[in-house]
Protein backbone atom coordinates (compact mmCIF):
# COMPACT_ATOMS: atom_id res chain seq x y z
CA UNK A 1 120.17 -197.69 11.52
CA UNK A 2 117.41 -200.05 12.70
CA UNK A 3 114.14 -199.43 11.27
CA UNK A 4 112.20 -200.96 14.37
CA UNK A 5 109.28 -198.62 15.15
CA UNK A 6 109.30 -196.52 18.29
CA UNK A 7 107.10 -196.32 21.20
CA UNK A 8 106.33 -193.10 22.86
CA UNK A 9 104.44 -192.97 25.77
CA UNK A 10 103.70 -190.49 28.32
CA UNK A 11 101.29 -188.56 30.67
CA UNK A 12 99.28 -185.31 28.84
CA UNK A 13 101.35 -182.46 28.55
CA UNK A 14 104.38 -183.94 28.98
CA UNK A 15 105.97 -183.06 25.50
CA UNK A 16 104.82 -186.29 23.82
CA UNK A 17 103.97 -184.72 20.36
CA UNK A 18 107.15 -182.42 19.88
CA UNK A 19 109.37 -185.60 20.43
CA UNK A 20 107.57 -187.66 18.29
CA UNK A 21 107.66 -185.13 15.16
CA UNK A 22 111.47 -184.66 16.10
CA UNK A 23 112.18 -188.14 15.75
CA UNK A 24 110.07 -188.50 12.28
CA UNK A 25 112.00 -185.36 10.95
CA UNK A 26 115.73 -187.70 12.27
CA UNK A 27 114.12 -191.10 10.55
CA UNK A 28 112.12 -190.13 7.70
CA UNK A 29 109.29 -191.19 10.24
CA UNK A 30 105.34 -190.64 10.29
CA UNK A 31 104.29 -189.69 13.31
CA UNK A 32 101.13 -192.18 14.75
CA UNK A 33 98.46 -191.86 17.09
CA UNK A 34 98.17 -193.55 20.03
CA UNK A 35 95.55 -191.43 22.12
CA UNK A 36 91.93 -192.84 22.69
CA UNK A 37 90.41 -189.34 21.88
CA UNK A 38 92.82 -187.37 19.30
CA UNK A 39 91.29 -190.02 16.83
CA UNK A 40 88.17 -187.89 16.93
CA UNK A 41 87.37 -185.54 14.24
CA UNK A 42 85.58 -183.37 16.74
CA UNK A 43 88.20 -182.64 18.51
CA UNK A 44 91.33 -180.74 17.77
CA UNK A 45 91.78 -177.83 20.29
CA UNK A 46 90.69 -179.64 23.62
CA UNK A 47 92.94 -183.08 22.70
CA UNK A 48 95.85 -181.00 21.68
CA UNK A 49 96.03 -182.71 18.12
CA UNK A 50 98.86 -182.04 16.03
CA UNK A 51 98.65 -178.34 14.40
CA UNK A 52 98.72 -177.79 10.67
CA UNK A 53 102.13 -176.74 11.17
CA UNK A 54 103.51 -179.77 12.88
CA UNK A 55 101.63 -181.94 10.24
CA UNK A 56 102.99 -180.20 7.61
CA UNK A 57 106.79 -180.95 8.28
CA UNK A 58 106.41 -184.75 8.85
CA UNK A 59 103.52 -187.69 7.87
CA UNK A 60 101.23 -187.73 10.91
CA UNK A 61 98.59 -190.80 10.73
CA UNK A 62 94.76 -191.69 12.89
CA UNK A 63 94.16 -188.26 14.11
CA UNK A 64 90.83 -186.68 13.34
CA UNK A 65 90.23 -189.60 11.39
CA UNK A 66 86.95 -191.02 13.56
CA UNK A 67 83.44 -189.75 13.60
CA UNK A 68 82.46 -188.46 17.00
CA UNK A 69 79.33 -190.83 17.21
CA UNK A 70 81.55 -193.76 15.40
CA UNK A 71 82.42 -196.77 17.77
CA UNK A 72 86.11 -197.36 18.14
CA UNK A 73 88.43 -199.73 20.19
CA UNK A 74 91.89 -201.11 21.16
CA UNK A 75 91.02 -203.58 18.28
CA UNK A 76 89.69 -200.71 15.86
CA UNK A 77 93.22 -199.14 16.29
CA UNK A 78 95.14 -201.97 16.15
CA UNK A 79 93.50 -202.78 12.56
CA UNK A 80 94.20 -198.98 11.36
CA UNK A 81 97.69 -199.16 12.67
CA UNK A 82 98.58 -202.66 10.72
CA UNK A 83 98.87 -201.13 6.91
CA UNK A 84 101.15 -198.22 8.56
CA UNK A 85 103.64 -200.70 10.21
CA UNK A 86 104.03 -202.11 6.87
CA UNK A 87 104.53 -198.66 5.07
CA UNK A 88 107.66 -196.82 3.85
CA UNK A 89 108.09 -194.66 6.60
CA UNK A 90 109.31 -194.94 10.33
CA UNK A 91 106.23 -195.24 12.64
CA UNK A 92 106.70 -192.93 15.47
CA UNK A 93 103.97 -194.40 17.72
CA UNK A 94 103.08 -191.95 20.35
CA UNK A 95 100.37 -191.44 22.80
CA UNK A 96 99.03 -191.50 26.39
CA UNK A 97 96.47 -194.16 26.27
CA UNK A 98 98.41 -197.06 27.69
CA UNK A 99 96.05 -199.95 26.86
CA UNK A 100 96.81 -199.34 23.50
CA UNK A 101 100.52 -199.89 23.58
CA UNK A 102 99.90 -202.83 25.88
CA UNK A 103 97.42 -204.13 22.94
CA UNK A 104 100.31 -203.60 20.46
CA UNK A 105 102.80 -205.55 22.02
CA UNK A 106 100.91 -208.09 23.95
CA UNK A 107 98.30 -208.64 21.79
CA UNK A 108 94.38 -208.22 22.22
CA UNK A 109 91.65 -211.03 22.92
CA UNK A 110 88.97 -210.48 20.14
CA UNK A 111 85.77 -210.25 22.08
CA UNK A 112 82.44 -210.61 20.74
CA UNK A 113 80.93 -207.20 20.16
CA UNK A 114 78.70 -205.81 23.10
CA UNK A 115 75.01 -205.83 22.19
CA UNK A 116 73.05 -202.57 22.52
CA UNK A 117 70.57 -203.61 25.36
CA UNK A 118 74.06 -204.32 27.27
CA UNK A 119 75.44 -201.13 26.68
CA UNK A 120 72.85 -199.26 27.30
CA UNK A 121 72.07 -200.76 30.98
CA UNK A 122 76.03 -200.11 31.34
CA UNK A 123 75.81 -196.94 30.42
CA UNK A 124 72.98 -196.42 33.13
CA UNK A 125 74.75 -197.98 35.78
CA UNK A 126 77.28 -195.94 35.21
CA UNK A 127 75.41 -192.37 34.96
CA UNK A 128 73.64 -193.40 38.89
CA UNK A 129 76.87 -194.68 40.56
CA UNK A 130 79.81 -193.60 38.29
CA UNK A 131 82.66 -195.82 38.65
CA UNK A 132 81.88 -196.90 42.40
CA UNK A 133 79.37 -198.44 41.00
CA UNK A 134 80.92 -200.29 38.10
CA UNK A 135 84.35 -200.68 40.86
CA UNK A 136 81.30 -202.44 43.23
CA UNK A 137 79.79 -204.43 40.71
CA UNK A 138 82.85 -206.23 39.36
CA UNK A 139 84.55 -207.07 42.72
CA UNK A 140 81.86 -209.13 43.55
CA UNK A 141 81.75 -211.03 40.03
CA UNK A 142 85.33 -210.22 38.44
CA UNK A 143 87.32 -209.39 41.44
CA UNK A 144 90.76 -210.87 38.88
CA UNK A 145 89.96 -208.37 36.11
CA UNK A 146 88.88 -205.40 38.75
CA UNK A 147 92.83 -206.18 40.17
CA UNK A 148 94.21 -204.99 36.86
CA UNK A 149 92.29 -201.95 36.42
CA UNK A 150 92.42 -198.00 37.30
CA UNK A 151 89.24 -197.70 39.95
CA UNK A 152 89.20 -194.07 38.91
CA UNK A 153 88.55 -194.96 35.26
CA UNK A 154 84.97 -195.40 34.41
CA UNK A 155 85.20 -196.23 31.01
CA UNK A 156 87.36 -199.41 31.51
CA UNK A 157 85.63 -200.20 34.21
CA UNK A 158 82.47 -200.17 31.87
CA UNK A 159 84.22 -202.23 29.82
CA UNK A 160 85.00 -204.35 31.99
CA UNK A 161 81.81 -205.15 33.20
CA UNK A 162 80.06 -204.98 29.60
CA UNK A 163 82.26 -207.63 28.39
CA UNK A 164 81.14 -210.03 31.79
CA UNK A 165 77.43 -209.42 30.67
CA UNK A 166 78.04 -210.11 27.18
CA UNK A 167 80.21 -213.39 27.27
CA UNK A 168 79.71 -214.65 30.93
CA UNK A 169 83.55 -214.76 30.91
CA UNK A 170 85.88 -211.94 33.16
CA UNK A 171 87.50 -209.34 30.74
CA UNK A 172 91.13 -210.88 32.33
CA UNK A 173 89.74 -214.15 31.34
CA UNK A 174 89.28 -213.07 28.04
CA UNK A 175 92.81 -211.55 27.60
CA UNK A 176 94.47 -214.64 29.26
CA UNK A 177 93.80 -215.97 25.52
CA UNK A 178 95.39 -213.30 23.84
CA UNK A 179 96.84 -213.86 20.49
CA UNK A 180 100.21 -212.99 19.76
CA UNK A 181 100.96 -209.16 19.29
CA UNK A 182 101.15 -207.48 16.14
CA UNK A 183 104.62 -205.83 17.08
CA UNK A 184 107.65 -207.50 18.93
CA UNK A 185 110.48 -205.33 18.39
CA UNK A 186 110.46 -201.56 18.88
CA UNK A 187 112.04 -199.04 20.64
CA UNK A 188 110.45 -198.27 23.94
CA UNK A 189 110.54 -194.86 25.88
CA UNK A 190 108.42 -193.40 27.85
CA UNK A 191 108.10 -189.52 29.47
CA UNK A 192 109.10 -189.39 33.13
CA UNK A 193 108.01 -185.60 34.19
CA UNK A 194 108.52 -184.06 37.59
CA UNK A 195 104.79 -183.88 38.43
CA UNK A 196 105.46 -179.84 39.70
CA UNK A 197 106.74 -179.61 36.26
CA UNK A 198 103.88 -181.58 34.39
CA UNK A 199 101.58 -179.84 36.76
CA UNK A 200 102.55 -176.03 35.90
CA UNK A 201 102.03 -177.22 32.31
CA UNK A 202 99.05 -178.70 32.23
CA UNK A 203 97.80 -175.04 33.80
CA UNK A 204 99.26 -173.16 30.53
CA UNK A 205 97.98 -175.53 27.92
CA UNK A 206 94.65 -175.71 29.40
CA UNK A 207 94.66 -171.83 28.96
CA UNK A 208 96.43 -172.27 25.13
CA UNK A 209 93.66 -174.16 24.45
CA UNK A 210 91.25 -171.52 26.05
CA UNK A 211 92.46 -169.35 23.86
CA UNK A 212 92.32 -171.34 20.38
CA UNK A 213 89.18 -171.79 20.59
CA UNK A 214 88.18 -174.74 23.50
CA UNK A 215 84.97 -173.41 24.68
CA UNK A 216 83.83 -172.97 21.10
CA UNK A 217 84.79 -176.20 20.12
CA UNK A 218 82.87 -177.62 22.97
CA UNK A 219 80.04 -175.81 22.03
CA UNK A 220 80.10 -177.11 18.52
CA UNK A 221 79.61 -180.76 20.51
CA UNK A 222 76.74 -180.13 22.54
CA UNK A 223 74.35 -181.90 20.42
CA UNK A 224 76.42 -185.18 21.02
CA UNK A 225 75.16 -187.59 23.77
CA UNK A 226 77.58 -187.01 26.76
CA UNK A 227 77.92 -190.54 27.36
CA UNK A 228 79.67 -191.38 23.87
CA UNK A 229 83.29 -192.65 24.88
CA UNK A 230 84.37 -189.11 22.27
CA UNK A 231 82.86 -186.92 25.30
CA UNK A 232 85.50 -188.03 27.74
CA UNK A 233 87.48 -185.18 26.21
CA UNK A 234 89.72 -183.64 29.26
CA UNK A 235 87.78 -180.51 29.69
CA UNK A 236 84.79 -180.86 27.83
CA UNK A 237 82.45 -181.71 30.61
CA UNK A 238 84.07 -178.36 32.53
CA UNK A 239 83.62 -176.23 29.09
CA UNK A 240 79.96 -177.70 29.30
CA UNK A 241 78.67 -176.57 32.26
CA UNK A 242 79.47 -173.11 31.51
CA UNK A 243 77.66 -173.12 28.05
CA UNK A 244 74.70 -174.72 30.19
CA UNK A 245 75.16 -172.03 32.46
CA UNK A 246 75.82 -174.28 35.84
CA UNK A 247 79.14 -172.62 35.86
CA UNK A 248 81.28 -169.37 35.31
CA UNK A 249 84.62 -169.64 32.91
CA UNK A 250 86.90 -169.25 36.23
CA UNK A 251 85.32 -171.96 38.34
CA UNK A 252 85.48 -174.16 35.25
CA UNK A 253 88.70 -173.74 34.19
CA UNK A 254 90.14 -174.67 37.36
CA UNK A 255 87.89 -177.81 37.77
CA UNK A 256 89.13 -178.58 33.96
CA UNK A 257 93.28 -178.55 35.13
CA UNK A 258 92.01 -180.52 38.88
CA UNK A 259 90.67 -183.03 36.64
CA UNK A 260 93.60 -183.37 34.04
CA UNK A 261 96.31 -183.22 36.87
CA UNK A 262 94.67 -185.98 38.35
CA UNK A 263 94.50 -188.25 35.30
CA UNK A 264 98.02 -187.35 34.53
CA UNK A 265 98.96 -188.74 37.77
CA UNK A 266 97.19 -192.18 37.56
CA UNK A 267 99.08 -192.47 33.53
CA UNK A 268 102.20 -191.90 35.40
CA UNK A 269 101.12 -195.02 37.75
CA UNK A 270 100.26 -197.01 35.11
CA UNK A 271 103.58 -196.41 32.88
CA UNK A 272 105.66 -197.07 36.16
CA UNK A 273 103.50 -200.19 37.09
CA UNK A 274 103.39 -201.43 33.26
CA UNK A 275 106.28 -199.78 31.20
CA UNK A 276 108.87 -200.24 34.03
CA UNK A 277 111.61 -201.93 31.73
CA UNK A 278 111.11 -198.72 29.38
CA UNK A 279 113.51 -196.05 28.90
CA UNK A 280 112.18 -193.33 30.71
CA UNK A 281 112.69 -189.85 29.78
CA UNK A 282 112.72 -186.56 31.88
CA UNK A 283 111.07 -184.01 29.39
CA UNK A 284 112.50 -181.05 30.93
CA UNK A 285 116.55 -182.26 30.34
CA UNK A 286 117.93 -181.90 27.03
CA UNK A 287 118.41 -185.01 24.55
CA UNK A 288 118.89 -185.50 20.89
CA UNK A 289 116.55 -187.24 18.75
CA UNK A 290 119.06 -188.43 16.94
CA UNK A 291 120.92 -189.88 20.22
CA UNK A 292 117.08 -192.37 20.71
CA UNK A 293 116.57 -193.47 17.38
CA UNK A 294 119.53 -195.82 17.50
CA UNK A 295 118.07 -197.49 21.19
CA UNK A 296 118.49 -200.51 21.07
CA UNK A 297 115.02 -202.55 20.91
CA UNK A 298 113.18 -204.62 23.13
């Protein structure tokens, strides 16, 4: 049996995490994060991290392993993921966050490290016009990299632009030069949900997490600027406003699933647009483990 890693990829909710640990318990596998925000120490409940339980039945690696005020990166992953690929067991790479895969198997330009002045006026620009703003800004400087980017997606956008001001250079510019990536040959699926599927379960997970403990965990944040790239949390702007008291529970907690349906639905753009020659999975069929570990890999 091949011992090429796997990629998992798929929308939130979609099943990604019960896969992943089925296929490390078939390979002798560790299971590896690939989420921008379940890398957070902070947050457990309202990322839907990995329980104790699942951990406990197969190696799980970079989850709650990042300070909450700590900066962290495609290129900050990429360097914690290197010593895994090289260890004993099966990496079982599995997330939603899609630049990280592309980062993997593409590679990633190393860009010169955004100053604080920069970031802060970003971050600015960003709090008066949200990603309009940002969207605005970099059509009429860095209309190329703006082409390649999700308009609803302020942090990238941010990026985006931060990485213009730094380097006078167009983030697409930058990755034109891209190195060669740290992984060639892997297995490659990706999740494929009916979106009234994905939908209905993105409503009972949001009120899971409701239950375990989200609002609390939220309010265990509060202190935290709002603006760190950790705060993006699905939810956690929502579970906010109630603790502020702008909002009730009820008119959160639908606002909370509005939002996550809606970012579910631009990952499932950007896996068909980018991760077309994938295999994609329906999550709601039945399929052994044991059936995708011996994929062949591309």
């Amino acid at each position: 049996m091949t011992r090429a890693p796997i990629l998992l990829a798929g929308p939130t909710a979609s099943g990604k995490s019960a896969l992943a640990l089925a296929l490390a318990r078939h390979s002798d596998g560790i299971v590896v994060n690939a989420d921008a925000l379940q890398v957070y120490d902070g947050w457990r409940v309202l990322t839907a991290r990995p329980s104790v339980e699942h951990i406990a039945l197969a190696p799980h690696a970079l989850y709650g392993t990042v300070p909450m005020n700590a900066p962290w990166s495609a290129g900050h992953w990429l360097r914690a993921l290197a010593p895994v690929l090289a260890g004993p067991h099966r990496p079982i790479i599995v997330g939603g966050t899609g630049l990280y895969f592309l980062a993997l198997t593409e590679g990633l330009a190393e860009i010169p490290p955004v100053p604080p002045g920069i970031r802060a006026r970003a971050d600015a620009l960003r709090r008066a016009g949200g990603a309009g703003a940002l969207a605005d800004a970099l059509a009429q400087r860095d209309p190329q990299t703006l082409a390649g980017l999700d308009r609803q997606n302020p942090m990238r956008l941010q990026r985006a632009w931060e990485v213009l001001e730094t380097t006078g250079r167009g983030l697409a510019a930058w990755q034109a030069d891209t190195p060669p990536p740290l992984l060639r040959k892997a297995v490659r699926l990706v999740l494929r949900p009916d979106p009234a599927w994905l939908n209905a379960r993105i409503a009972t997970r949001f009120d899971a997490m409701l239950e375990a403990g989200a609002l609390e965990e939220v309010r265990a944040n509060l202190d935290l600027d709002a603006t760190l790239p950790s705060m993006q949390a699905l939810g956690a702007r929502e579970l906010a406003s109630v603790l502020s008291g702008a909002s009730d529970l009820p008119t959160a907690r639908v606002a909370a699933i509005t939002a996550t349906r809606q970012y579910a639905k631009r990952q499932r753009s950007w896996f068909r647009g980018r991760m077309a020659s994938w295999v994609g999975l329906d999550p709601a069929e039945d399929f052994s483990a044991a059936d995708l570990l011996n994929l062949p890999t591309g």
